[in-house]
Protein backbone atom coordinates (compact mmCIF):
# COMPACT_ATOMS: atom_id res chain seq x y z
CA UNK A 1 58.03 -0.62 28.88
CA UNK A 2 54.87 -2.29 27.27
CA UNK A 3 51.87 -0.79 28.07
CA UNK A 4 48.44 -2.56 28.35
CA UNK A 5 45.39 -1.19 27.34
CA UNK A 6 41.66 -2.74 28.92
CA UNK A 7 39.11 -2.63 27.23
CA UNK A 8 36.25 -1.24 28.84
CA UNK A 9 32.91 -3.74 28.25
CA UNK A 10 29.83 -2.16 27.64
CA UNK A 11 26.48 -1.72 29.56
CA UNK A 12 24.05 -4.16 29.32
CA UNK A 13 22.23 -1.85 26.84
CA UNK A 14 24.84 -1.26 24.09
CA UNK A 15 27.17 1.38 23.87
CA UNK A 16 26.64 5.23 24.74
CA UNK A 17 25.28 6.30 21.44
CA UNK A 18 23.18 3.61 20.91
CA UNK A 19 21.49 4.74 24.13
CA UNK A 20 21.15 7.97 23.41
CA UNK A 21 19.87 7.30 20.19
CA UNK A 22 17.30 5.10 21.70
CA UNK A 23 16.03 8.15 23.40
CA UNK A 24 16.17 11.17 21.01
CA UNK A 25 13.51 12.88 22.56
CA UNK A 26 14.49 12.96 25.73
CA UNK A 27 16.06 15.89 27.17
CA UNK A 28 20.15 15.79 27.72
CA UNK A 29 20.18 16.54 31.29
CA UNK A 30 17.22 14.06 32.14
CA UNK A 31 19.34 11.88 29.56
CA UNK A 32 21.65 12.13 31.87
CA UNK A 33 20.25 11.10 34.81
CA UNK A 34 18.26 8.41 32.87
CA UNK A 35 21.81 6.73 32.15
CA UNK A 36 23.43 7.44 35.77
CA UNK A 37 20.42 4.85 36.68
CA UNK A 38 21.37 2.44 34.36
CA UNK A 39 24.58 2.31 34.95
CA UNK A 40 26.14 4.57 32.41
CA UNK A 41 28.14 7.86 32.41
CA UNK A 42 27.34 10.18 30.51
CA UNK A 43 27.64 14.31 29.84
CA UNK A 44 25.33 16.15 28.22
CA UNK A 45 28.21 17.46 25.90
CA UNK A 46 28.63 13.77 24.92
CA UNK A 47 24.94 13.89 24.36
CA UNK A 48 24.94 16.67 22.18
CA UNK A 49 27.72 15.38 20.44
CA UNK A 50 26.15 12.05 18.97
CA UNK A 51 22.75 14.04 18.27
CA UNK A 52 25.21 16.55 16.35
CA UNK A 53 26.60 13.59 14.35
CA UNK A 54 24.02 12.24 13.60
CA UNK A 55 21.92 15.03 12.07
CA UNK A 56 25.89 15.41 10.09
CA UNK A 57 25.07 12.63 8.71
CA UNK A 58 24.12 12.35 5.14
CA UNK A 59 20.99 10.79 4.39
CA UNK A 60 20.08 8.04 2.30
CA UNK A 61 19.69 9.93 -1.56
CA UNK A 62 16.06 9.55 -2.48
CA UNK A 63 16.99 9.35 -6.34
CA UNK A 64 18.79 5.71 -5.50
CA UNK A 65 16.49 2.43 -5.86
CA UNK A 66 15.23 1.39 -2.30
CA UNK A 67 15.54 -2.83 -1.42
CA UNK A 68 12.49 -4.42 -2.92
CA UNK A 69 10.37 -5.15 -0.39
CA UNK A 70 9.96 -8.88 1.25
CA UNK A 71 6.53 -10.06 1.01
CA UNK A 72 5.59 -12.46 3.67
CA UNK A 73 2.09 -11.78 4.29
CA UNK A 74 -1.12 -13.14 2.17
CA UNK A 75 -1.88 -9.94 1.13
CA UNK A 76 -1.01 -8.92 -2.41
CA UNK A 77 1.12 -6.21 -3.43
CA UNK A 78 -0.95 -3.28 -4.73
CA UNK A 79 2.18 -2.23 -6.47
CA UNK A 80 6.11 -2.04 -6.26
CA UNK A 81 6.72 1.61 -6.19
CA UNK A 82 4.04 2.22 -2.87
CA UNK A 83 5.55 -0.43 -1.09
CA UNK A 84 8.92 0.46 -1.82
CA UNK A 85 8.28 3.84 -0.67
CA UNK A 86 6.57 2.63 2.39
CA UNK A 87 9.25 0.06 3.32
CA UNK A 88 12.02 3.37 2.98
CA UNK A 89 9.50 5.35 5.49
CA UNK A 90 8.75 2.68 7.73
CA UNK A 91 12.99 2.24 7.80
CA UNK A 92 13.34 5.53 8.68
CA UNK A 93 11.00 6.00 11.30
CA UNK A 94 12.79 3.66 13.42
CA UNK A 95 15.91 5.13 12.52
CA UNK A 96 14.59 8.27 14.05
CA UNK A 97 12.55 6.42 16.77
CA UNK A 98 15.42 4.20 18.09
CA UNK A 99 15.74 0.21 17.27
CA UNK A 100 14.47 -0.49 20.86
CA UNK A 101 11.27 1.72 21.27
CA UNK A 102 10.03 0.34 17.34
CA UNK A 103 10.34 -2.94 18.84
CA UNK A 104 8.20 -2.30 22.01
CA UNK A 105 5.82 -0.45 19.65
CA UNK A 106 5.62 -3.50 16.99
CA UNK A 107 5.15 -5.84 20.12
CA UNK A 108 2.24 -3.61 21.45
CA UNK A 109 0.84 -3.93 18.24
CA UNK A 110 1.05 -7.44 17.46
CA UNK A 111 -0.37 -7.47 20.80
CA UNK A 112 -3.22 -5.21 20.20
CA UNK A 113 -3.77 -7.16 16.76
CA UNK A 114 -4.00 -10.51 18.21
CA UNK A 115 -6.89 -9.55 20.61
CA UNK A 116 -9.00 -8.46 17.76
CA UNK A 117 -7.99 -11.23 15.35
């Protein structure tokens, strides 16, 4: 007997983790809830299980040499090592933040920027 498996899709927002890691402040049982609405199941064991692997995780050791950093703006460099360093903070503050709320924040921003430029 040959047995089939189907493969769930996922929601329109990614997979499970990816939502919950889109909202790490947020509170597992409001989590939850938050994911009922859009269309996701979810437990807050689950919950507490991706936030547990990913504080597991190792992080990035600061002793090994960061990407350079990809100028595209006018402005010069003031030097290598700062913007190194500020390109590996700026790369983990989304990290922490989520993918989807640094985009809405650099969006707000660009909007905010092109009101005064």
């Amino acid at each position: 007997m040959q047995c089939s498996m189907v493969k769930k899709s996922k929601g329109s927002h990614g997979s499970k983790a990816a939502f919950v890691r889109a909202n790490p402040t947020v509170k597992a049982p409001d989590l939850v809830a938050l994911a009922k609405k859009q269309g996701l199941t979810l437990t807050v064991g689950h919950i507490y299980n991706i936030r547990a692997s990913d504080k597991a995780k190792p992080k990035a050791n600061p002793a090994s040499p960061a990407p350079a950093p990809v100028e595209t703006g006018s402005r010069p460099a003031s030097s290598g090592g700062d913007l190194t360093r500020m390109d590996a903070q700026l790369r983990s503050l989304i990290l922490e933040l989520g993918l989807y709320r640094a985009e809405r924040v650099f969006a707000e921003l660009r909007s905010s920027l092109s009101r005064i430029a």
